[in-house]
C-alpha atoms as a PDB file:
ATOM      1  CA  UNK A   1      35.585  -5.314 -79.662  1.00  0.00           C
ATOM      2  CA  UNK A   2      33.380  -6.148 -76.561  1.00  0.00           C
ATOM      3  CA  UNK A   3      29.730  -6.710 -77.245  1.00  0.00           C
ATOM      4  CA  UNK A   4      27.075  -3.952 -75.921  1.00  0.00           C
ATOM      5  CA  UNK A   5      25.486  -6.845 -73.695  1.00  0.00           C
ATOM      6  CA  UNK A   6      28.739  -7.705 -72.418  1.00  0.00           C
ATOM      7  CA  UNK A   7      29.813  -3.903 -71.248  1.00  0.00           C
ATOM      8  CA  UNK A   8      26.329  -3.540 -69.511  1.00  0.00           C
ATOM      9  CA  UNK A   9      26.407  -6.760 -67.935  1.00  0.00           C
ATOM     10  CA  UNK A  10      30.015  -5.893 -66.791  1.00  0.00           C
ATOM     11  CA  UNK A  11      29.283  -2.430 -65.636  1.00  0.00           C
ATOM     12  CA  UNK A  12      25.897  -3.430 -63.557  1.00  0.00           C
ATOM     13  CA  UNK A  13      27.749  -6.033 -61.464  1.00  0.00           C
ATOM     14  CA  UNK A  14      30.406  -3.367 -60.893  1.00  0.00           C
ATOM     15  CA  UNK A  15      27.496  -0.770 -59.553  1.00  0.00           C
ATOM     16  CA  UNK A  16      26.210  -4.102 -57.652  1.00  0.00           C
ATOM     17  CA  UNK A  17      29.348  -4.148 -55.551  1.00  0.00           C
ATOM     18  CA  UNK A  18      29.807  -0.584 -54.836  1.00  0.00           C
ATOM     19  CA  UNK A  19      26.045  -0.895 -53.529  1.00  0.00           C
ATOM     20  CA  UNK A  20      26.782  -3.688 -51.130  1.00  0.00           C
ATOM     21  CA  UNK A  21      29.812  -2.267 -50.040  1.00  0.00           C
ATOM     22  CA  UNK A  22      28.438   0.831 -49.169  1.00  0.00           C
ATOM     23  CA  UNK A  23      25.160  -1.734 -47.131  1.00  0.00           C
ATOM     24  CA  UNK A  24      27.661  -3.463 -45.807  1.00  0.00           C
ATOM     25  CA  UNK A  25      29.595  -0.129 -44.034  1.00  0.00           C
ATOM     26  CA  UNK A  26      26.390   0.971 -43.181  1.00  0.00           C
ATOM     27  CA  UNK A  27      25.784  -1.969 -41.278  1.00  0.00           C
ATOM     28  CA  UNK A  28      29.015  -1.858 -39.697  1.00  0.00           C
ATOM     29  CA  UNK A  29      28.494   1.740 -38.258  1.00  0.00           C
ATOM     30  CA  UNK A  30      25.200   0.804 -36.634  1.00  0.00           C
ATOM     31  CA  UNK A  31      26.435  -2.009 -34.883  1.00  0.00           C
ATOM     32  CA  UNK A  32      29.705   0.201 -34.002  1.00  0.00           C
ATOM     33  CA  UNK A  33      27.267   2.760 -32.852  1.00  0.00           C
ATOM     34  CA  UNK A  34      25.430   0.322 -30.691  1.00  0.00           C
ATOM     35  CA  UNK A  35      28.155  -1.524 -28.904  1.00  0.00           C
ATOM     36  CA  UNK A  36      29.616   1.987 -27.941  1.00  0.00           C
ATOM     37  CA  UNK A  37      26.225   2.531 -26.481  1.00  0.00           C
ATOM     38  CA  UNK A  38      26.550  -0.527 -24.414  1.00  0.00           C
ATOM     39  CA  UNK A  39      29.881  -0.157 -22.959  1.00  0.00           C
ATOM     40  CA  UNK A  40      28.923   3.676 -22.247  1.00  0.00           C
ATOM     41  CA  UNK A  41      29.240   3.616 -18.675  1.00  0.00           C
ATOM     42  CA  UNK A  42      27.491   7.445 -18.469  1.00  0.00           C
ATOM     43  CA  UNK A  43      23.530   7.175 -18.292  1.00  0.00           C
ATOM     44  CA  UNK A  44      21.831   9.220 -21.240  1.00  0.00           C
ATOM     45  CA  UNK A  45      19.091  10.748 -18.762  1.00  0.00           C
ATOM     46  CA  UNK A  46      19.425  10.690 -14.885  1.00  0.00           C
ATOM     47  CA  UNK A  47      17.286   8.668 -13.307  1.00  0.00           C
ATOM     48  CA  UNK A  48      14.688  10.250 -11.272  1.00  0.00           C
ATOM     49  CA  UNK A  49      15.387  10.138  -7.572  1.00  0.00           C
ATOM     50  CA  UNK A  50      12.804   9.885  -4.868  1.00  0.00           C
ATOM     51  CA  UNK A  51      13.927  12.233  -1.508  1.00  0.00           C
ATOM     52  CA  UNK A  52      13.049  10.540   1.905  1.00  0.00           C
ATOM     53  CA  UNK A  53      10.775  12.377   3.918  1.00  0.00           C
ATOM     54  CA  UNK A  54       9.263  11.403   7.550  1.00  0.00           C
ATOM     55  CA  UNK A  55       6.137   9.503   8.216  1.00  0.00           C
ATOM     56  CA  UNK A  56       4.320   8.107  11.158  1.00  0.00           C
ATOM     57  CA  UNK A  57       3.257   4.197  11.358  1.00  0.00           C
ATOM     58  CA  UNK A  58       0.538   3.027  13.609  1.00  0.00           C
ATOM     59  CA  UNK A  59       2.125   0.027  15.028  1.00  0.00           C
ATOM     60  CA  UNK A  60       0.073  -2.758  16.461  1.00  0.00           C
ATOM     61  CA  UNK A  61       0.932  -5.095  19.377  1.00  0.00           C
ATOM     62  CA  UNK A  62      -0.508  -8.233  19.858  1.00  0.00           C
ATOM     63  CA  UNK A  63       1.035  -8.440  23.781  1.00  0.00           C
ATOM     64  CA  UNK A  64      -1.072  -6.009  24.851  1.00  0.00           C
ATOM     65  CA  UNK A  65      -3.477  -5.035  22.587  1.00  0.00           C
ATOM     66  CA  UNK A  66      -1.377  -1.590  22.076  1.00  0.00           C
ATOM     67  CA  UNK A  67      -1.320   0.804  19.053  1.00  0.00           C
ATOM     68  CA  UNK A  68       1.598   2.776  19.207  1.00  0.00           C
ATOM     69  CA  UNK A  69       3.146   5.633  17.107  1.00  0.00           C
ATOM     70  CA  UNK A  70       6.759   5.560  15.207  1.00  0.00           C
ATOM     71  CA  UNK A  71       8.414   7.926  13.395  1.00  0.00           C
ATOM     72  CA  UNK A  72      10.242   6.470   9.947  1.00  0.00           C
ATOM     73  CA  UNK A  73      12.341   7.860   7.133  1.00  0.00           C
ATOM     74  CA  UNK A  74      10.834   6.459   4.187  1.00  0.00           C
ATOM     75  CA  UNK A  75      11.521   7.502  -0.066  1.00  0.00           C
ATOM     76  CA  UNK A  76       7.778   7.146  -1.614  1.00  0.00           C
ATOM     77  CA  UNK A  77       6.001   8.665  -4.488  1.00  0.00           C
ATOM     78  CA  UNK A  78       4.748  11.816  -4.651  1.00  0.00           C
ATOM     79  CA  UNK A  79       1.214  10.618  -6.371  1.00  0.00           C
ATOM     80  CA  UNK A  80      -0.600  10.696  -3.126  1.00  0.00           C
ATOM     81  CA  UNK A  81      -2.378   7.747  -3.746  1.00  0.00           C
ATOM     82  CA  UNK A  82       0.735   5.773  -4.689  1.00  0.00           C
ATOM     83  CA  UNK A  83       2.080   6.956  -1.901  1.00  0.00           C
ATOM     84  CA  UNK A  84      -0.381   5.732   0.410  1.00  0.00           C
ATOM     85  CA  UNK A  85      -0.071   2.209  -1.129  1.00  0.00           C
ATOM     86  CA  UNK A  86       3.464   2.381  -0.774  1.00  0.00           C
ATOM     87  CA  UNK A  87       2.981   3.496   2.964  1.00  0.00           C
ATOM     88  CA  UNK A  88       0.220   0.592   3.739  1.00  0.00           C
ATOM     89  CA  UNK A  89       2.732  -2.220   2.135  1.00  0.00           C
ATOM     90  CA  UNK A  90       5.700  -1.090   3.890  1.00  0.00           C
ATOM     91  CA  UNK A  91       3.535  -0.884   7.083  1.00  0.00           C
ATOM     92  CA  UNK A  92       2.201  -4.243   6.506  1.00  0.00           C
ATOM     93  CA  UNK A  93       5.567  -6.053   5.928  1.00  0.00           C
ATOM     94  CA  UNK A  94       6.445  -4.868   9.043  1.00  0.00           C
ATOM     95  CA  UNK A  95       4.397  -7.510  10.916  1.00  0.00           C
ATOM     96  CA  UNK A  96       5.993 -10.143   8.558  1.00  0.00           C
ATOM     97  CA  UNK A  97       9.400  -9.372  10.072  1.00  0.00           C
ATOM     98  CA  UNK A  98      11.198 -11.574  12.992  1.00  0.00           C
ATOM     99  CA  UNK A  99      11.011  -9.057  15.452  1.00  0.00           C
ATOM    100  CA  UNK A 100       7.333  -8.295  14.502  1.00  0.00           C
ATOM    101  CA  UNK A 101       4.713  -7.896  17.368  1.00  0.00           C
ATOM    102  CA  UNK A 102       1.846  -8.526  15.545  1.00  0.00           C
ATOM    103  CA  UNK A 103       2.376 -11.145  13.288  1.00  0.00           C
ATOM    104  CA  UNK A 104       1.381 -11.282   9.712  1.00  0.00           C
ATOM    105  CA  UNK A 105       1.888 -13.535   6.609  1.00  0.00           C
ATOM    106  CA  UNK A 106       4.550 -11.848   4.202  1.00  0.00           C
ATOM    107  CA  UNK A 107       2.861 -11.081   0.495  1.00  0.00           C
ATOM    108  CA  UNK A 108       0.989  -8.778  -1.855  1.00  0.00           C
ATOM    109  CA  UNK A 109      -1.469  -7.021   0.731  1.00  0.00           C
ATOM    110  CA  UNK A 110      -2.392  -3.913  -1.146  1.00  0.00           C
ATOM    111  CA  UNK A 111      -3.557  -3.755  -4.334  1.00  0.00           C
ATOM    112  CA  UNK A 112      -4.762  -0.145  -5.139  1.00  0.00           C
ATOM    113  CA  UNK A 113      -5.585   3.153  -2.625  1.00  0.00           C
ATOM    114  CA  UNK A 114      -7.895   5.411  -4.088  1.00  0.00           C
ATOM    115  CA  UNK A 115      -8.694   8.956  -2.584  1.00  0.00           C
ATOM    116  CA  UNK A 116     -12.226   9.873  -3.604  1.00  0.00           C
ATOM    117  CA  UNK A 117     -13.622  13.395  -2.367  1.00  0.00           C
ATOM    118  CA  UNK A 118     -16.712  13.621   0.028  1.00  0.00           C
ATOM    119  CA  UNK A 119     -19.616  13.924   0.421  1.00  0.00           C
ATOM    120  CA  UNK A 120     -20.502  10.371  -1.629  1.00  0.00           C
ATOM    121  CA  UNK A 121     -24.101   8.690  -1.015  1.00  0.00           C
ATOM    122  CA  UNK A 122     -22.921   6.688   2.065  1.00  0.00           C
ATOM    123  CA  UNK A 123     -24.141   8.987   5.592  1.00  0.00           C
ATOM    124  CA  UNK A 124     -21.534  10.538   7.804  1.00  0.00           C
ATOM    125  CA  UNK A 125     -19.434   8.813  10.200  1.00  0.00           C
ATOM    126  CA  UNK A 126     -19.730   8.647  13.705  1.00  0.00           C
ATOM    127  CA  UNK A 127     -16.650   8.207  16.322  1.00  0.00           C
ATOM    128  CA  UNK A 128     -19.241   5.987  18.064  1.00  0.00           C
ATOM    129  CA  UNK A 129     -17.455   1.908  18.902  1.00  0.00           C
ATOM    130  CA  UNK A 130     -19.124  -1.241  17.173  1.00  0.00           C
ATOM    131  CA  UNK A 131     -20.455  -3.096  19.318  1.00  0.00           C
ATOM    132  CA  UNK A 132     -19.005  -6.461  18.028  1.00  0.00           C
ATOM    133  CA  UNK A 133     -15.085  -4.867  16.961  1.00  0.00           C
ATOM    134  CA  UNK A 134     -14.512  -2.082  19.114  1.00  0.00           C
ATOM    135  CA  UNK A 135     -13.773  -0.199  16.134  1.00  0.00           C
ATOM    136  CA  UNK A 136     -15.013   3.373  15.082  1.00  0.00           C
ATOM    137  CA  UNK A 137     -17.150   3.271  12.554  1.00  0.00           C
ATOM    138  CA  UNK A 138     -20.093   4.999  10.329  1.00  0.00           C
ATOM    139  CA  UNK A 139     -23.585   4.634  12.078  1.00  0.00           C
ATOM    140  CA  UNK A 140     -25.630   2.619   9.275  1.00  0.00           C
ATOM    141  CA  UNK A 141     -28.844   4.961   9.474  1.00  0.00           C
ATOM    142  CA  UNK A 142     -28.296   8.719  10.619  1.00  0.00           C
ATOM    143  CA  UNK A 143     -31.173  11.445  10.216  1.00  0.00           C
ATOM    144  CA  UNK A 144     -32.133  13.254   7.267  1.00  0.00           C
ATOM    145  CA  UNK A 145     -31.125  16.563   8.725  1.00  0.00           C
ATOM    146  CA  UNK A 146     -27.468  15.165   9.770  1.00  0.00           C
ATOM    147  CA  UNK A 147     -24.545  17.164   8.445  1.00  0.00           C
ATOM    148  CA  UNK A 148     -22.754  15.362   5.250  1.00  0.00           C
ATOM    149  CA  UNK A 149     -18.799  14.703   5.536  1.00  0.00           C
ATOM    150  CA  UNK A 150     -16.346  16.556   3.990  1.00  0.00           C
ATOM    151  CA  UNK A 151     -13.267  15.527   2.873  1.00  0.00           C
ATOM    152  CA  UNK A 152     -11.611  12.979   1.334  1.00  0.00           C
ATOM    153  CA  UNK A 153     -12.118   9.170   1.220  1.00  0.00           C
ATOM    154  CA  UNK A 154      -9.197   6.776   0.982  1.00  0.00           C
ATOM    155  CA  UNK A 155     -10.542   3.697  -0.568  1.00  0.00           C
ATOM    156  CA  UNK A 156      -8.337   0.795   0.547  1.00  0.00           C
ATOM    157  CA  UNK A 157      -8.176  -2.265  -1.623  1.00  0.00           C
ATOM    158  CA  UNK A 158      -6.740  -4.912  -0.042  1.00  0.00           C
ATOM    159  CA  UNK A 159      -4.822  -8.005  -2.060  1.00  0.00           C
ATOM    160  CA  UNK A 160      -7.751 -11.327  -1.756  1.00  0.00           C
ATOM    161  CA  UNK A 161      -4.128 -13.587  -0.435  1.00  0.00           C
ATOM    162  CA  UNK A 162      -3.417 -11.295   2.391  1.00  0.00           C
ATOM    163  CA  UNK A 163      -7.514 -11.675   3.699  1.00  0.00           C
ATOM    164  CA  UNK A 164      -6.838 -15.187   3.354  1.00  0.00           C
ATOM    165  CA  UNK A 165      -3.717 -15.817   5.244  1.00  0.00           C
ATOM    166  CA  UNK A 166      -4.264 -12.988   8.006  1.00  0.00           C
ATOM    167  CA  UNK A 167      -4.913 -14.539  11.246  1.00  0.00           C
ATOM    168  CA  UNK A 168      -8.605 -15.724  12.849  1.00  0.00           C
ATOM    169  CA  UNK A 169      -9.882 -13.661  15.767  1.00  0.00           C
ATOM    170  CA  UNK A 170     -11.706 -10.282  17.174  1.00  0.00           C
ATOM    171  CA  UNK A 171      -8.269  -8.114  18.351  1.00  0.00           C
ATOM    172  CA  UNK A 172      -5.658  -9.381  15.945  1.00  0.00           C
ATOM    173  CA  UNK A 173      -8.035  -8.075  12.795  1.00  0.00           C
ATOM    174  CA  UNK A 174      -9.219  -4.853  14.464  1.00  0.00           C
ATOM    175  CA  UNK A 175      -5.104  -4.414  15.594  1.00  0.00           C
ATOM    176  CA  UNK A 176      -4.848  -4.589  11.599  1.00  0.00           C
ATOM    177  CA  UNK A 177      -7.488  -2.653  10.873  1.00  0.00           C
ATOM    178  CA  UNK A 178      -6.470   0.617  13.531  1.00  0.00           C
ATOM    179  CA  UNK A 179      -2.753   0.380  12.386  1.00  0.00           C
ATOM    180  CA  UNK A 180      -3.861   1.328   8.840  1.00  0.00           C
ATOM    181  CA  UNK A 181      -6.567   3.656   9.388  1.00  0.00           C
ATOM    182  CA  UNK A 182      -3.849   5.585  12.081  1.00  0.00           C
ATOM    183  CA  UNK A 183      -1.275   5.798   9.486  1.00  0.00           C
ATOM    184  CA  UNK A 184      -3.630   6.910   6.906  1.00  0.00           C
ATOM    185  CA  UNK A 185      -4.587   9.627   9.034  1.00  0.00           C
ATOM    186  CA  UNK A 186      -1.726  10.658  10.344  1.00  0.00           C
ATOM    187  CA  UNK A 187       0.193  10.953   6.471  1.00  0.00           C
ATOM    188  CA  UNK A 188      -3.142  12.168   5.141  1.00  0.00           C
ATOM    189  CA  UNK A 189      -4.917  14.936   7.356  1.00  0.00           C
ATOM    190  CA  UNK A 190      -7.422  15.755   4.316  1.00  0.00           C
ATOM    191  CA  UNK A 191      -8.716  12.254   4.764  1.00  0.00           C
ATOM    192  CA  UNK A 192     -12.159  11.992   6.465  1.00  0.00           C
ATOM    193  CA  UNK A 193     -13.552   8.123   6.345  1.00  0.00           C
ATOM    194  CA  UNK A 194     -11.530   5.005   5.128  1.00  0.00           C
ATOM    195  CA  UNK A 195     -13.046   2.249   3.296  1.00  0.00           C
ATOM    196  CA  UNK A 196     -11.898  -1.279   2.522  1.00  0.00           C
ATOM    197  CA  UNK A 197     -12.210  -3.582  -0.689  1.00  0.00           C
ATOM    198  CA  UNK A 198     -10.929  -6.855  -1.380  1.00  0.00           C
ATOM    199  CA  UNK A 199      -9.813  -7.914  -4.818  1.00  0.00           C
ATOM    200  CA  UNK A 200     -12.086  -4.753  -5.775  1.00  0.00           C
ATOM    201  CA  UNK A 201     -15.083  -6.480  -4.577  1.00  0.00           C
ATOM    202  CA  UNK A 202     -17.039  -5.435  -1.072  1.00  0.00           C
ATOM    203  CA  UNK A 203     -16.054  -8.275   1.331  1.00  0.00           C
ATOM    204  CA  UNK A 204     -17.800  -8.898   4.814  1.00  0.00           C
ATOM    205  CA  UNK A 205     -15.162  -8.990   7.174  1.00  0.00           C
ATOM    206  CA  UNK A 206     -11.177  -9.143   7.579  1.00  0.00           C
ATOM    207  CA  UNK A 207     -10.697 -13.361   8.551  1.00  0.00           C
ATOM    208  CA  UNK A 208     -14.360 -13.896   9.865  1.00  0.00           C
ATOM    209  CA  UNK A 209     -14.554 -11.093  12.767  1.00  0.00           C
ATOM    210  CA  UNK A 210     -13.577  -7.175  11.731  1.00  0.00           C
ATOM    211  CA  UNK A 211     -16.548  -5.674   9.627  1.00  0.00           C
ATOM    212  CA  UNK A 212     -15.123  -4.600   6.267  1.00  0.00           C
ATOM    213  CA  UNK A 213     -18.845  -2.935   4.792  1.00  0.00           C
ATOM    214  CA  UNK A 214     -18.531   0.014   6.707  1.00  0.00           C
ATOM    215  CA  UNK A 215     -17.140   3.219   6.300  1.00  0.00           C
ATOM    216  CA  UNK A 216     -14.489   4.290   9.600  1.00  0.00           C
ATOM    217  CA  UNK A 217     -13.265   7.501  10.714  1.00  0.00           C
ATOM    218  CA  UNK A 218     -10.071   8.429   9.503  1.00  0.00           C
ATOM    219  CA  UNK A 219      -8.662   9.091  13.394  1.00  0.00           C
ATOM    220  CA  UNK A 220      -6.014   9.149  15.940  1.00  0.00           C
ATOM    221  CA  UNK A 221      -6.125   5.285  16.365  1.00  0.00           C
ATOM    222  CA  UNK A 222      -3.323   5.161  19.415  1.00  0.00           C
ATOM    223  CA  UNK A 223      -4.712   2.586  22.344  1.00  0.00           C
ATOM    224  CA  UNK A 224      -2.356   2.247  25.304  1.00  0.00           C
ATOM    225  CA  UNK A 225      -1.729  -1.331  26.801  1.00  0.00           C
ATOM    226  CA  UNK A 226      -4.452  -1.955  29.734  1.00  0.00           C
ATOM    227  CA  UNK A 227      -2.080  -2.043  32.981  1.00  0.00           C
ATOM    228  CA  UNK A 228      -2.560  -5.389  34.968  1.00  0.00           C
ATOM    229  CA  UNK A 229      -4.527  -5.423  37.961  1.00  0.00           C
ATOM    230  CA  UNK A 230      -3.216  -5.903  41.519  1.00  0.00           C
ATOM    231  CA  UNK A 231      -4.438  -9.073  42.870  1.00  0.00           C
ATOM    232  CA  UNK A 232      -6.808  -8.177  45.176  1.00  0.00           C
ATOM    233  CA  UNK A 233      -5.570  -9.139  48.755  1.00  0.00           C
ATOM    234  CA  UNK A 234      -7.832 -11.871  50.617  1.00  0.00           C
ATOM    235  CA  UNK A 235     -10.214 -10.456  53.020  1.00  0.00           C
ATOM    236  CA  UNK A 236      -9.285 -11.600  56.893  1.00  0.00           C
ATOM    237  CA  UNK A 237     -13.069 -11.840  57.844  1.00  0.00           C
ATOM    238  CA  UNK A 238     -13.281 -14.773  55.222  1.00  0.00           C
ATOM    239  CA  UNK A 239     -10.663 -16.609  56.345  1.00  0.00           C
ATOM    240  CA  UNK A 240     -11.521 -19.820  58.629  1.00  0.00           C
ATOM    241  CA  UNK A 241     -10.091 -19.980  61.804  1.00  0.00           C
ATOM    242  CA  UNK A 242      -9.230 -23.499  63.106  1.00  0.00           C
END
């Protein structure tokens, strides 16, 4: 006769096999489950697709000191404010391009674009031209009667490498600076002013020249190329005679 010990010992190592048989099927159905997922060639969800739609870029042109108008077909967000920042960095890697005509460093360039509605604290803009940048610009003092804007702000905060690497001088900055406030305006017809940051912070100027503290007009910025002048033909009273 088989001792009592001998029968439960037997009987608990025969439970202890059925147990990690049925762990060990387990196992094999998950990973079964999970290579057929793999090799499934069918998404589970569709992605999301973005439609194109048509938008106007401000292009600059260093040659003449042109901005001019184009029509793209571009697929961006419909967050409008990630869809401005999408705009503004596919604008600006346009001038990084070989056939670019006003040529910029390739890179990060725009951080964030925030749309903030008006009137803030800041006074109205003017269409008036700085002095110094031939830009339009908000006057700095305006009267306490003065009508407050109304609108929307697009905040603009531009990546500190791009400041950094864009290019030294008085037209090539304000070129910059007109290209994105004309696109902004022409994608964005609720927008009243446009502001600029730089790594968040309030910066001074573009590379030394365009003044980055104010607050512009969000407007038409297209400038036609200045034609060249005739040379002006000598006078025949000046001339010497032998």
């Amino acid at each position: 006769m088989i001792p009592r010990y001998q029968r439960i010992l037997f009987w608990s190592l025969v439970g202890g096999i059925f147990l990690m048989g049925a762990f060990l099927i387990h196992g094999c159905r998950q990973a079964h489950k999970r290579l057929t997922a793999l090799n499934d060639a069918t998404p589970i969800a569709a992605p999301t697709t973005t439609s194109t739609q048509d938008v106007t870029l401000y292009l600059a042109n260093d040659a003449d000191g042109s901005i001019a108008p184009t029509q793209e077909e571009l697929a961006l967000p419909q967050d409008p404010t990630l869809r401005a920042r999408a705009l503004l960095e596919h604008l600006l890697a346009e001038y990084a391009g070989p056939a670019s005509t006003h040529v910029l460093k390739s890179g990060p360039a725009v951080d964030d674009v925030f749309f903030l509605p008006l009137p803030i604290t800041a006074p109205a803009p003017t269409n008036t031209l700085s002095a110094t940048t031939g830009l339009p610009q908000q006057s700095k003092a305006a009267p306490a009667h003065a009508a407050k804007s109304t609108g929307e702000v697009a905040v603009v905060n531009l990546h500190g490498s791009f400041v950094e690497n864009h290019p030294s001088g008085i037209e090539v900055e304000n070129l910059t600076l007109l290209s994105i406030i004309g696109t902004l305006h022409a994608n964005f017809p609720q927008l009243t002013e446009v502001r600029f940051l730089v790594d968040g912070q309030a910066h001074d100027t573009l590379s030394g020249h365009a003044d980055l503290k104010h607050a512009y007009p969000a407007v038409d910025t297209t400038t036609t190329p200045t034609p060249p002048q005739p040379e002006a033909a000598p006078n025949p009273q000046e001339t010497t005679q032998p």
